[in-house]
C-alpha atoms as a PDB file:
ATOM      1  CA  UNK A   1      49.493 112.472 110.709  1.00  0.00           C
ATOM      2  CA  UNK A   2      47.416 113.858 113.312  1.00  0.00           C
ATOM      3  CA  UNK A   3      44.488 115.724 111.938  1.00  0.00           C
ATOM      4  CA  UNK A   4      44.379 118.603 114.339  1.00  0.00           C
ATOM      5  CA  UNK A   5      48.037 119.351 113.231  1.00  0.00           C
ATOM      6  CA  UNK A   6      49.219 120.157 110.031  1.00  0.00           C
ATOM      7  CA  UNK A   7      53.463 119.943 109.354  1.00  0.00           C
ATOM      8  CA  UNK A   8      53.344 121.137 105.615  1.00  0.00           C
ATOM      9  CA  UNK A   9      57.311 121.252 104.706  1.00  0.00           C
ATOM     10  CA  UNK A  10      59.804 122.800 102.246  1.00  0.00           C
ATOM     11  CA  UNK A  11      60.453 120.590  99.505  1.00  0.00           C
ATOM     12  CA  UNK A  12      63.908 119.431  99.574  1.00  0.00           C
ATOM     13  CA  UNK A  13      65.853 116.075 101.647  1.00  0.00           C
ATOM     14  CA  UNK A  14      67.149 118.642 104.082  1.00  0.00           C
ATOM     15  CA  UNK A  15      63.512 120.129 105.172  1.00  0.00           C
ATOM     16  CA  UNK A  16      62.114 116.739 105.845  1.00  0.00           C
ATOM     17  CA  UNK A  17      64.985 115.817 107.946  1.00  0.00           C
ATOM     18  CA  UNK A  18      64.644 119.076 109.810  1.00  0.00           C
ATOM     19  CA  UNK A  19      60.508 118.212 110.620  1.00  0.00           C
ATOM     20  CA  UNK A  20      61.603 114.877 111.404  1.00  0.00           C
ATOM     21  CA  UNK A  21      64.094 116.492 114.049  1.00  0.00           C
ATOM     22  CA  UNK A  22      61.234 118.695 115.212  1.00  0.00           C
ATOM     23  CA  UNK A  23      58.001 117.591 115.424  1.00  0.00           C
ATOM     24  CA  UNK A  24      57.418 114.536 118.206  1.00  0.00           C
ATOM     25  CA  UNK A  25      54.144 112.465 119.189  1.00  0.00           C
ATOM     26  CA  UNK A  26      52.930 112.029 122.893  1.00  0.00           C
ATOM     27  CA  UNK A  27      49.758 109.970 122.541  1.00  0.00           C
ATOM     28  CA  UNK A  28      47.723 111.449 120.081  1.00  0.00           C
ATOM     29  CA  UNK A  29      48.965 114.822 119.741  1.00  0.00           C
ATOM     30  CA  UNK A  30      51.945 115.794 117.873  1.00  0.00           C
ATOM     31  CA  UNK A  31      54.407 118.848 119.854  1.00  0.00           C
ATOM     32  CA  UNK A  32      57.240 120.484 118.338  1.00  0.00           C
ATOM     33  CA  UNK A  33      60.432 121.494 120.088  1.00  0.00           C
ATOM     34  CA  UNK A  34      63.165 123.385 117.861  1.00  0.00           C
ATOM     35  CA  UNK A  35      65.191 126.483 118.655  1.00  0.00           C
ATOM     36  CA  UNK A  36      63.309 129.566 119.706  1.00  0.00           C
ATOM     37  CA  UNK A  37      62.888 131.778 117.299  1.00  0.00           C
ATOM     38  CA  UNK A  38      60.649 135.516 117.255  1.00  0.00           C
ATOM     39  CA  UNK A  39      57.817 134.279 116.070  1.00  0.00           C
ATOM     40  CA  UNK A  40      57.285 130.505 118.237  1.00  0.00           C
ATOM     41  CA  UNK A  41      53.606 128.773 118.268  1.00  0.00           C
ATOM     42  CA  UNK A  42      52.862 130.198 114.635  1.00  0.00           C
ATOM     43  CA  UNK A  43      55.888 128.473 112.700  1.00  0.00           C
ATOM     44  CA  UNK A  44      59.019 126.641 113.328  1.00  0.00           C
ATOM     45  CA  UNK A  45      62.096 128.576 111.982  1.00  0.00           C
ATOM     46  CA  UNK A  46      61.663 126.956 108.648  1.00  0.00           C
ATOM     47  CA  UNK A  47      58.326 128.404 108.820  1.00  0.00           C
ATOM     48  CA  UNK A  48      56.402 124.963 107.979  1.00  0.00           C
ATOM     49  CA  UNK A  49      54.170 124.509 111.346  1.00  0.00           C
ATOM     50  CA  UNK A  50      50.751 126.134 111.633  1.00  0.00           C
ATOM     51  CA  UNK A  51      48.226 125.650 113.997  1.00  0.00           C
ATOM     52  CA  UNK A  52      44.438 125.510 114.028  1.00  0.00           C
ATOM     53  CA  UNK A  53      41.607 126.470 116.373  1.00  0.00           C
ATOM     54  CA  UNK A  54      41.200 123.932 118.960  1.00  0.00           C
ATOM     55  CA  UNK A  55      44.616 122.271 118.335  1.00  0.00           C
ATOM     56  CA  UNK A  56      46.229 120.918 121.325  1.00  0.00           C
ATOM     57  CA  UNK A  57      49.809 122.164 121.434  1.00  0.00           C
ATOM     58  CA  UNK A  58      50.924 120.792 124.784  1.00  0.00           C
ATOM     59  CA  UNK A  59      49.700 117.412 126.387  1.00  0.00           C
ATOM     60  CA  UNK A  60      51.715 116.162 129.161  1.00  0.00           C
ATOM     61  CA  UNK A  61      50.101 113.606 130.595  1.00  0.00           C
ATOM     62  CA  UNK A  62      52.879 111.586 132.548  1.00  0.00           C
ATOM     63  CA  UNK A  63      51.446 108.289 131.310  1.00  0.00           C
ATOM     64  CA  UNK A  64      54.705 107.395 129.925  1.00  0.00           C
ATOM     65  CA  UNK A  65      56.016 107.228 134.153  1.00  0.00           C
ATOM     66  CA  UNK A  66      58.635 110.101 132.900  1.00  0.00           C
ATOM     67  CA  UNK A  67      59.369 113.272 134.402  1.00  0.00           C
ATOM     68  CA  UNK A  68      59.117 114.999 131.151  1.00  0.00           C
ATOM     69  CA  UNK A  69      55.916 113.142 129.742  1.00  0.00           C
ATOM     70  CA  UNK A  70      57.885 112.118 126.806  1.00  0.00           C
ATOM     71  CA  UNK A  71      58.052 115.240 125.363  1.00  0.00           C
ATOM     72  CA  UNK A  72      61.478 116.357 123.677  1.00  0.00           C
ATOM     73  CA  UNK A  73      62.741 119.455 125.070  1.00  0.00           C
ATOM     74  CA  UNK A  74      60.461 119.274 128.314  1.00  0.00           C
ATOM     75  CA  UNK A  75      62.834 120.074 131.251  1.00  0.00           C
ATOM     76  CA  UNK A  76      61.423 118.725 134.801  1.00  0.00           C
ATOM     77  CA  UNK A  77      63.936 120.867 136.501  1.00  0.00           C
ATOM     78  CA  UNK A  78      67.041 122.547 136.601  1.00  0.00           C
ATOM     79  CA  UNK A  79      67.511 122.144 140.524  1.00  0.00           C
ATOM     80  CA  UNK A  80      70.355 119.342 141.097  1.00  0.00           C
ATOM     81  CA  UNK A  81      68.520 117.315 144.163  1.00  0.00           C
ATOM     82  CA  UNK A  82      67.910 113.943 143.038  1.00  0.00           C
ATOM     83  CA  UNK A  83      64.688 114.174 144.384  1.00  0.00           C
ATOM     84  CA  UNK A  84      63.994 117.631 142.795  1.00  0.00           C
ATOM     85  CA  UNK A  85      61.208 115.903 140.737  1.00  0.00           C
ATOM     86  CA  UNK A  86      60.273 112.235 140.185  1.00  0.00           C
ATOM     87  CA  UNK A  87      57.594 110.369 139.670  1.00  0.00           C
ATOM     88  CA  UNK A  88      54.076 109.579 141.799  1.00  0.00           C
ATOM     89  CA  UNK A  89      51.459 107.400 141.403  1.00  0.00           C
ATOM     90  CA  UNK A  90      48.377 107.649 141.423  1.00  0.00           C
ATOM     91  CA  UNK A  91      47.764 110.723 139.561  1.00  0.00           C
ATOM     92  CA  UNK A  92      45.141 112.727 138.944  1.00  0.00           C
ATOM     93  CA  UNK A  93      43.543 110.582 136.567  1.00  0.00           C
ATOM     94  CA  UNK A  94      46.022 107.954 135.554  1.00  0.00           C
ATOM     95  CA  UNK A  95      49.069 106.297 136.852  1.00  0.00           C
ATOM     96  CA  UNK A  96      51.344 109.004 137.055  1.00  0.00           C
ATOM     97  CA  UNK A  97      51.861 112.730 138.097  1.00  0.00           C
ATOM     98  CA  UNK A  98      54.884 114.531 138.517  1.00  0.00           C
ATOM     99  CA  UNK A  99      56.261 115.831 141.843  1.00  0.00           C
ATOM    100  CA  UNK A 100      58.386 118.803 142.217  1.00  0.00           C
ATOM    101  CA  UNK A 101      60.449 119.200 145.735  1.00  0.00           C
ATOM    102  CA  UNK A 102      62.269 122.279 147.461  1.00  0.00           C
ATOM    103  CA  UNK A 103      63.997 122.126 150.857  1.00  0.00           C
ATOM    104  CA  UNK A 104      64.879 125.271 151.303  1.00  0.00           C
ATOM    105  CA  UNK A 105      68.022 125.888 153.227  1.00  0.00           C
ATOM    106  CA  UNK A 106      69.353 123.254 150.414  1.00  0.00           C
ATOM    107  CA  UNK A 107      71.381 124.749 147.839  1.00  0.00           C
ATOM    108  CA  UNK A 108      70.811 121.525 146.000  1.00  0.00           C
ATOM    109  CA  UNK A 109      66.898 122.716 145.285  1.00  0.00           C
ATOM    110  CA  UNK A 110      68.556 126.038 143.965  1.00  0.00           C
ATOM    111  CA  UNK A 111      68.376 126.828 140.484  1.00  0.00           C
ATOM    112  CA  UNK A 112      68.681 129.746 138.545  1.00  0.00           C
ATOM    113  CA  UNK A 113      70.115 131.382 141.852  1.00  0.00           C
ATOM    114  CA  UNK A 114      66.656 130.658 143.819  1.00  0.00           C
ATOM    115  CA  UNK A 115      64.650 127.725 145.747  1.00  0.00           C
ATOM    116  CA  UNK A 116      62.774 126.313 143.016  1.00  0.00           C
ATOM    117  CA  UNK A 117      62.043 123.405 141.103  1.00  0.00           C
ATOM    118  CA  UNK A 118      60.077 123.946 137.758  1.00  0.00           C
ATOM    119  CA  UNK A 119      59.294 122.132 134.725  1.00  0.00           C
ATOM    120  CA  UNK A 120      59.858 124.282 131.777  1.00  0.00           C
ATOM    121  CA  UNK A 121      58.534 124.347 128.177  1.00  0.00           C
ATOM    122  CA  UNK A 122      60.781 126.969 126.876  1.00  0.00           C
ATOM    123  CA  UNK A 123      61.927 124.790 123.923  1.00  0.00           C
ATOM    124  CA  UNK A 124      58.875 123.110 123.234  1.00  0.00           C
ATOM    125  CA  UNK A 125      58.482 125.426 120.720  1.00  0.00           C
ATOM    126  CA  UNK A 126      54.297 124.631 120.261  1.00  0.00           C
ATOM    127  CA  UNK A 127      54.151 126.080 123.818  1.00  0.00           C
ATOM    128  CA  UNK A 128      55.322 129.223 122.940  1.00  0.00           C
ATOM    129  CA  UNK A 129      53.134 131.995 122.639  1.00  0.00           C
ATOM    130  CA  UNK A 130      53.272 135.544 121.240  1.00  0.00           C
ATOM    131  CA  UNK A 131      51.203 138.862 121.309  1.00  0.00           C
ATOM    132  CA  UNK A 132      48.091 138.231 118.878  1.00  0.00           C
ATOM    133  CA  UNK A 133      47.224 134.396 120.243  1.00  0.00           C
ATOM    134  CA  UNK A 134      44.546 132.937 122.544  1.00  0.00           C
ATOM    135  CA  UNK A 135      45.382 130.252 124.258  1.00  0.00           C
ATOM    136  CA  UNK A 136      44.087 127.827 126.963  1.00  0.00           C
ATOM    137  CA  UNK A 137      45.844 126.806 129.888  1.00  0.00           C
ATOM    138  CA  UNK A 138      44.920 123.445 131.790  1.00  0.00           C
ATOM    139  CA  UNK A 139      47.092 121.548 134.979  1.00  0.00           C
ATOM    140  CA  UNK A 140      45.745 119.795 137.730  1.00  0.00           C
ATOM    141  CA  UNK A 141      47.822 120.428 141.220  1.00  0.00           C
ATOM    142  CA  UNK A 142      47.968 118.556 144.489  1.00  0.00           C
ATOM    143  CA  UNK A 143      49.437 120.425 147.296  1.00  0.00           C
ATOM    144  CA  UNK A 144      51.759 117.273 149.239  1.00  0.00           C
ATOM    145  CA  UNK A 145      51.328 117.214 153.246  1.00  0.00           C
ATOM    146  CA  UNK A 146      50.957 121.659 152.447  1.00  0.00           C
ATOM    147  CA  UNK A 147      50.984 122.785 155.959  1.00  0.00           C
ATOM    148  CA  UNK A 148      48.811 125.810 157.444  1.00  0.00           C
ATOM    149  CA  UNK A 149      50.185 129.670 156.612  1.00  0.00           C
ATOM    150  CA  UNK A 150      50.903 130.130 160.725  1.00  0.00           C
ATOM    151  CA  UNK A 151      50.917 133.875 160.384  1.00  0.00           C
ATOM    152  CA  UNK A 152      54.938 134.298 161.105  1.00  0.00           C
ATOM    153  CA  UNK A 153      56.291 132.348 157.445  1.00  0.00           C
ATOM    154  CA  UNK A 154      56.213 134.588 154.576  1.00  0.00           C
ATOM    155  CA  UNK A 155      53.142 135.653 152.746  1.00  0.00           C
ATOM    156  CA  UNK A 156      53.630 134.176 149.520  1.00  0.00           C
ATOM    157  CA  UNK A 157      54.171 130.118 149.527  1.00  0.00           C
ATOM    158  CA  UNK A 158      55.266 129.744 146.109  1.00  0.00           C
ATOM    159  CA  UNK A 159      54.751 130.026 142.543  1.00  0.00           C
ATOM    160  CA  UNK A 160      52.882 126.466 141.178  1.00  0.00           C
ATOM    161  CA  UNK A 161      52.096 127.656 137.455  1.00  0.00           C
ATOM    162  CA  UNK A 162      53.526 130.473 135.121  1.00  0.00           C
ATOM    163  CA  UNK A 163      53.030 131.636 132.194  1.00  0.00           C
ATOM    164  CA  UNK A 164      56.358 134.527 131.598  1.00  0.00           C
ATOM    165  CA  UNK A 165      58.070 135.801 128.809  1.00  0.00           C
ATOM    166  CA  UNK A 166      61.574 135.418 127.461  1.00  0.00           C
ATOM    167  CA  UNK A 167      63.914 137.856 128.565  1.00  0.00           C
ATOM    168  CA  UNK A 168      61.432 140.082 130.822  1.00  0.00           C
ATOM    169  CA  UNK A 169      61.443 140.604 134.696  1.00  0.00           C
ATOM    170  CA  UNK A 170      57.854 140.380 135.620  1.00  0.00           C
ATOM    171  CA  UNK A 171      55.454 137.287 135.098  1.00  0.00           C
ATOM    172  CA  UNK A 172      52.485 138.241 133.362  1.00  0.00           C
ATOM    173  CA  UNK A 173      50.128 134.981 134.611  1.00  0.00           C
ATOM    174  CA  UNK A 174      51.213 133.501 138.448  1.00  0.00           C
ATOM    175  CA  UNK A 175      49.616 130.900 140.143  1.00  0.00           C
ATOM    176  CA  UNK A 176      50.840 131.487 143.708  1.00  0.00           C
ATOM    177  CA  UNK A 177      50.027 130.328 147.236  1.00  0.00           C
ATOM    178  CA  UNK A 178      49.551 132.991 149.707  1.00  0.00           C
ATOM    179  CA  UNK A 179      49.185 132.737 153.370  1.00  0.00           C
ATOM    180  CA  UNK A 180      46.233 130.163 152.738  1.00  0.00           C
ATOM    181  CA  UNK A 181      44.610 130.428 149.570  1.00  0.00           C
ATOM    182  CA  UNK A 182      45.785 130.268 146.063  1.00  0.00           C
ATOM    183  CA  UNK A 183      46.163 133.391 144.091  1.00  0.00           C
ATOM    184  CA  UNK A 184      46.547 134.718 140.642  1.00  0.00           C
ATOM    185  CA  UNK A 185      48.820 137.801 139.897  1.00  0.00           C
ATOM    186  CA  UNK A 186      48.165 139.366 136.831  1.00  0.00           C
ATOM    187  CA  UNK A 187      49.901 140.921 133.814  1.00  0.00           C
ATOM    188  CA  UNK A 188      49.218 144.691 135.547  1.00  0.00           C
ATOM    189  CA  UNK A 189      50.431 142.968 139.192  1.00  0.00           C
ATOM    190  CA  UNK A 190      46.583 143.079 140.507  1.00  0.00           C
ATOM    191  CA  UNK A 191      45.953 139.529 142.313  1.00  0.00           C
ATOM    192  CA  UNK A 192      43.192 137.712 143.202  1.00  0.00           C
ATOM    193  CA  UNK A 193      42.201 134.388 145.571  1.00  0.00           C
ATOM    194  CA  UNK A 194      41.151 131.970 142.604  1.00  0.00           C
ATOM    195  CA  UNK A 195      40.826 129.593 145.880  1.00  0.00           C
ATOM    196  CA  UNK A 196      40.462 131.128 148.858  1.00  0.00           C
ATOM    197  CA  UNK A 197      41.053 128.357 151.495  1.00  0.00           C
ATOM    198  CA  UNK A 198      43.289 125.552 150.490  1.00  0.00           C
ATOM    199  CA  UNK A 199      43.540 123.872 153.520  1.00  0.00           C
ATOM    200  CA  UNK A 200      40.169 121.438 152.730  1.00  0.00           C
ATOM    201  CA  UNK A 201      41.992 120.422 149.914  1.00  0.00           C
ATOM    202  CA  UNK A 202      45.264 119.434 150.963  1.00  0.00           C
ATOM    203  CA  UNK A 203      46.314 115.877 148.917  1.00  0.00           C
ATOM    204  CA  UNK A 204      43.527 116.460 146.907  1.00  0.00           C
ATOM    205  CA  UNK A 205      43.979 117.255 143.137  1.00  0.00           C
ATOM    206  CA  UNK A 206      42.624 120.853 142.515  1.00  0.00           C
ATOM    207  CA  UNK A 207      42.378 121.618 138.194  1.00  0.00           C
ATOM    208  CA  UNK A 208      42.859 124.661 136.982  1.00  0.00           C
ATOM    209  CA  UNK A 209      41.767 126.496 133.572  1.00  0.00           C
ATOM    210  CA  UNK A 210      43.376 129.942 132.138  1.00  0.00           C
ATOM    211  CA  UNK A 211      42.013 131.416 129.177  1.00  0.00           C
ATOM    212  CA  UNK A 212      44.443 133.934 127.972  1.00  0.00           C
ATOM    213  CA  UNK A 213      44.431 136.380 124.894  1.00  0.00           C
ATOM    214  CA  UNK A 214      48.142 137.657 124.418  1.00  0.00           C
ATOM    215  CA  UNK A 215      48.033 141.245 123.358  1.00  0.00           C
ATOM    216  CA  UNK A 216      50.618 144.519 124.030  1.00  0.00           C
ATOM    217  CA  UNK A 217      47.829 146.774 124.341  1.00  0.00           C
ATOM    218  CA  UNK A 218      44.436 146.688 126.549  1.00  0.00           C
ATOM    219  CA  UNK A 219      42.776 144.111 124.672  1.00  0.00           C
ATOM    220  CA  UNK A 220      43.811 141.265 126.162  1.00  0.00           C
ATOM    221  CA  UNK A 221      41.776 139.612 129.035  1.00  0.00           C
ATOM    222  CA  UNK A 222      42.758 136.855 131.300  1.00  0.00           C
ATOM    223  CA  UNK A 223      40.023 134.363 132.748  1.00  0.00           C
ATOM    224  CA  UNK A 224      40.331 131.342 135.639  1.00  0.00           C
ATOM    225  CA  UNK A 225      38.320 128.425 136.277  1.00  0.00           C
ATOM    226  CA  UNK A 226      38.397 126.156 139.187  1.00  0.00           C
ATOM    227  CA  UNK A 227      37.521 122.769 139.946  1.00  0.00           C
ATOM    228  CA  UNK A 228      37.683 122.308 143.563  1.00  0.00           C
ATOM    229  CA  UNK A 229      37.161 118.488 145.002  1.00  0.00           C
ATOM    230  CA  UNK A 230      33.921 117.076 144.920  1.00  0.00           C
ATOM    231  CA  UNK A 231      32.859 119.277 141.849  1.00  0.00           C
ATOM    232  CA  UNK A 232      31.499 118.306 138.548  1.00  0.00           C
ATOM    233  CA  UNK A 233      32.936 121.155 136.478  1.00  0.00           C
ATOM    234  CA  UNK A 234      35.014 123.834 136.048  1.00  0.00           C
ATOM    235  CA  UNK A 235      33.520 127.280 137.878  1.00  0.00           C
ATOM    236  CA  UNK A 236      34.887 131.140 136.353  1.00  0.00           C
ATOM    237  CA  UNK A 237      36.928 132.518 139.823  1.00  0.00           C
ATOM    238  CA  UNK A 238      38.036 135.603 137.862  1.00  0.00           C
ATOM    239  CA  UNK A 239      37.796 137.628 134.241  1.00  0.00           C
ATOM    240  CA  UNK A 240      39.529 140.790 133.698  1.00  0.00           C
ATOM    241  CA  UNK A 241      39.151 142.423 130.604  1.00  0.00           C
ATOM    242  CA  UNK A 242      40.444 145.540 127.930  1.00  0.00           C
ATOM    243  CA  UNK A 243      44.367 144.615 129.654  1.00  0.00           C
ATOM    244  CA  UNK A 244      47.306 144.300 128.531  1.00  0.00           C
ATOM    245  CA  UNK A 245      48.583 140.698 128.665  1.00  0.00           C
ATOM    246  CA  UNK A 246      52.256 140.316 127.303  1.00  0.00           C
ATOM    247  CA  UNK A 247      54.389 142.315 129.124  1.00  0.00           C
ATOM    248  CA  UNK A 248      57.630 141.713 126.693  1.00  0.00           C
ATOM    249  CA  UNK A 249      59.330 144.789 125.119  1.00  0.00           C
ATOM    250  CA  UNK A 250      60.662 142.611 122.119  1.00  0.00           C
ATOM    251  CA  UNK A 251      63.338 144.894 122.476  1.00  0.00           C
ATOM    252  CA  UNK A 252      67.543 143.654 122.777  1.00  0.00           C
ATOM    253  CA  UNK A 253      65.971 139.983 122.859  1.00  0.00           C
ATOM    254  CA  UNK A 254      63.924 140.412 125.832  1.00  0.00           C
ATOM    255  CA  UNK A 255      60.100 139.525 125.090  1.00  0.00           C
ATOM    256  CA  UNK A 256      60.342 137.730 122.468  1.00  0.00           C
ATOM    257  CA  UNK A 257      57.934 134.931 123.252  1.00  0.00           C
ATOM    258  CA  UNK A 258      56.480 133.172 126.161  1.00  0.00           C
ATOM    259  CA  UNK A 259      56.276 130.275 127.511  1.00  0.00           C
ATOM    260  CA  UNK A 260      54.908 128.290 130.426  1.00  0.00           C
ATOM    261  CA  UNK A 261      56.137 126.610 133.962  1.00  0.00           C
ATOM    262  CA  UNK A 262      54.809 124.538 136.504  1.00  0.00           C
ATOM    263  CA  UNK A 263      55.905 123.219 139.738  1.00  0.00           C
ATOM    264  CA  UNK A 264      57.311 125.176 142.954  1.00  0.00           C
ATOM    265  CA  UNK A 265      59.423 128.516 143.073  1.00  0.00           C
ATOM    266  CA  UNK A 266      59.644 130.009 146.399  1.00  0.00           C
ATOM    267  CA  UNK A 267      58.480 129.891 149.350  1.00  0.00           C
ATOM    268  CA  UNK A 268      59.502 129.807 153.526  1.00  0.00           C
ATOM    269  CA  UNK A 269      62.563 130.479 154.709  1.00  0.00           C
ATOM    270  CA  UNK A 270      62.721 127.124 156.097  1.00  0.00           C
ATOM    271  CA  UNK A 271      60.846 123.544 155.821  1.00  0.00           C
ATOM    272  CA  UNK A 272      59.800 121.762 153.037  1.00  0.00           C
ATOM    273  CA  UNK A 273      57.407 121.966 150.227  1.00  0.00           C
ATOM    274  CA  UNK A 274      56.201 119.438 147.682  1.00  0.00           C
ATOM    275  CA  UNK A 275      53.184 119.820 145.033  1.00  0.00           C
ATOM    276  CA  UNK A 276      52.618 117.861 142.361  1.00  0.00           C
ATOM    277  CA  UNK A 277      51.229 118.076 139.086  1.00  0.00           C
ATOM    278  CA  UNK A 278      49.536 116.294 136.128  1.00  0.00           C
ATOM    279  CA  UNK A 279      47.539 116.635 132.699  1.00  0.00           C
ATOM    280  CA  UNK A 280      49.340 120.221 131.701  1.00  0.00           C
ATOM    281  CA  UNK A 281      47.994 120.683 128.167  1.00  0.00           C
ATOM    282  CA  UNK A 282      47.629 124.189 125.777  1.00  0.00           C
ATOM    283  CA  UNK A 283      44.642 124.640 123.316  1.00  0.00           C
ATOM    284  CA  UNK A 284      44.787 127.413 120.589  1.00  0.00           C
ATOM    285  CA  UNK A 285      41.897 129.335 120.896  1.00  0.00           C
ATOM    286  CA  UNK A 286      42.766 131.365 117.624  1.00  0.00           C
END
């Protein structure tokens, strides 16, 4: 058993068999994926998972040359183009990255009733999160062939990372292109260029690092590194403190936890977009 993850179970034939259903390795680091439940990323729904500072909950890696790194109840999309998402190589440190595709005009890079084509975690249930947990968002993104905002396509270029919650309208945490920069939008819709220009960096792997505290009052904060080509480390683009950073009511099923996505949703009115992705992991801060 991993040390940075503890499955301590129920006694009982049935309660091992459950864990054994639930808990899956991907290189080193042991994920769970079971049902969602109210209270995800603290405890499966037999209650017998607990995390510890520093744990990582989420390492997708795309070593294994799979869309969904391996990692039971990983979706890669929902969008039914066969070339929706598949595999690249190299990646941004290894073999393999994932690619996510959207022609829009297509209905067959629809899902959901929109142009988009987004890996999901929402039943991996170790990254889930819930008011009351820090947590530590890392992906690395390369923008495919990304062509120039020309000042007549829309604004916003798509969503490439999200962290929303079950059940509620707005996206607390949104990595977004717009015109030509890359943006955050935040939990009280404020945004802010995390990269202002990335035309320099187009086919070039750009890693990102969100430090969130999930909270339903104002003391929640939200920060964003960078690491742009050609630098050593990751850089702070943007803090904001004393907000609130889970936007879920918890209220007729909505908000009941959150969980992350990554890939493309939305865009132009025409054309076509491709990013792709590699080395998503979560940390538990707390």
């Amino acid at each position: 058993m991993n040390k940075q993850f503890r499955c301590v179970t129920a006694r009982g034939a049935a309660a091992m068999l459950l864990l054994a259903a639930s808990c899956t390795r991907t290189g080193n680091t042991i994920v769970t994926a079971g049902p969602e439940n109210g209270n995800p990323g603290k405890s499966m729904v037999t209650g017998s998972t607990f995390f510890s500072v520093g744990d990582t909950l989420l390492n997708a890696t795309y070593e294994d040359g799979t869309t969904n790194s391996g990692i039971t109840g990983l979706t890669a999309t929902d969008a039914p183009a066969a070339d929706a998402a598949y595999m690249v190589s190299p990646g941004a440190g290894g073999t393999y990255a994932v690619a996510h595709k959207v022609v829009f005009g297509d209905s067959a890079y629809m899902s959901d009733g929109a142009y988009r084509s987004e890996t999901t975690a929402r039943l991996v249930t170790a990254a889930n999160f819930v008011p009351g947990q820090e947590r530590r968002y890392e992906f690395s993104v390369l923008l495919k062939d990304w062509p120039d905002w020309n000042g007549m396509n829309p604004v916003d270029g798509g969503n490439l990372f999200q962290c929303r919650v079950s059940g509620d309208y707005y996206v607390p945490v949104m990595i977004r292109v717009r015109r030509n920069g890359i943006i955050i939008r935040e939990a009280d819709a404020q945004t802010f260029a995390v990269v202002s220009d990335y035309r320099p960096y187009v086919n070039q792997w750009i890693h990102f690092r969100i430090d969130v505290l999930w909270t339903t009052d104002s003391t929640g904060y939200i920060k964003v590194y960078t690491q742009l080509p050609g630098e050593t480390g990751y850089t702070l683009r943007r803090e904001r403190t004393n907000l609130r950073t889970y936007t879920g009511t918890g209220t007729s099923g909505g908000g009941a936890f959150g969980y992350p996505k990554w890939g493309l949703y939305g865009g132009p009115d025409t054309g076509t977009r491709i990013a792709y992705h590699d080395n998503v992991r979560i940390i538990a801060l707390n």
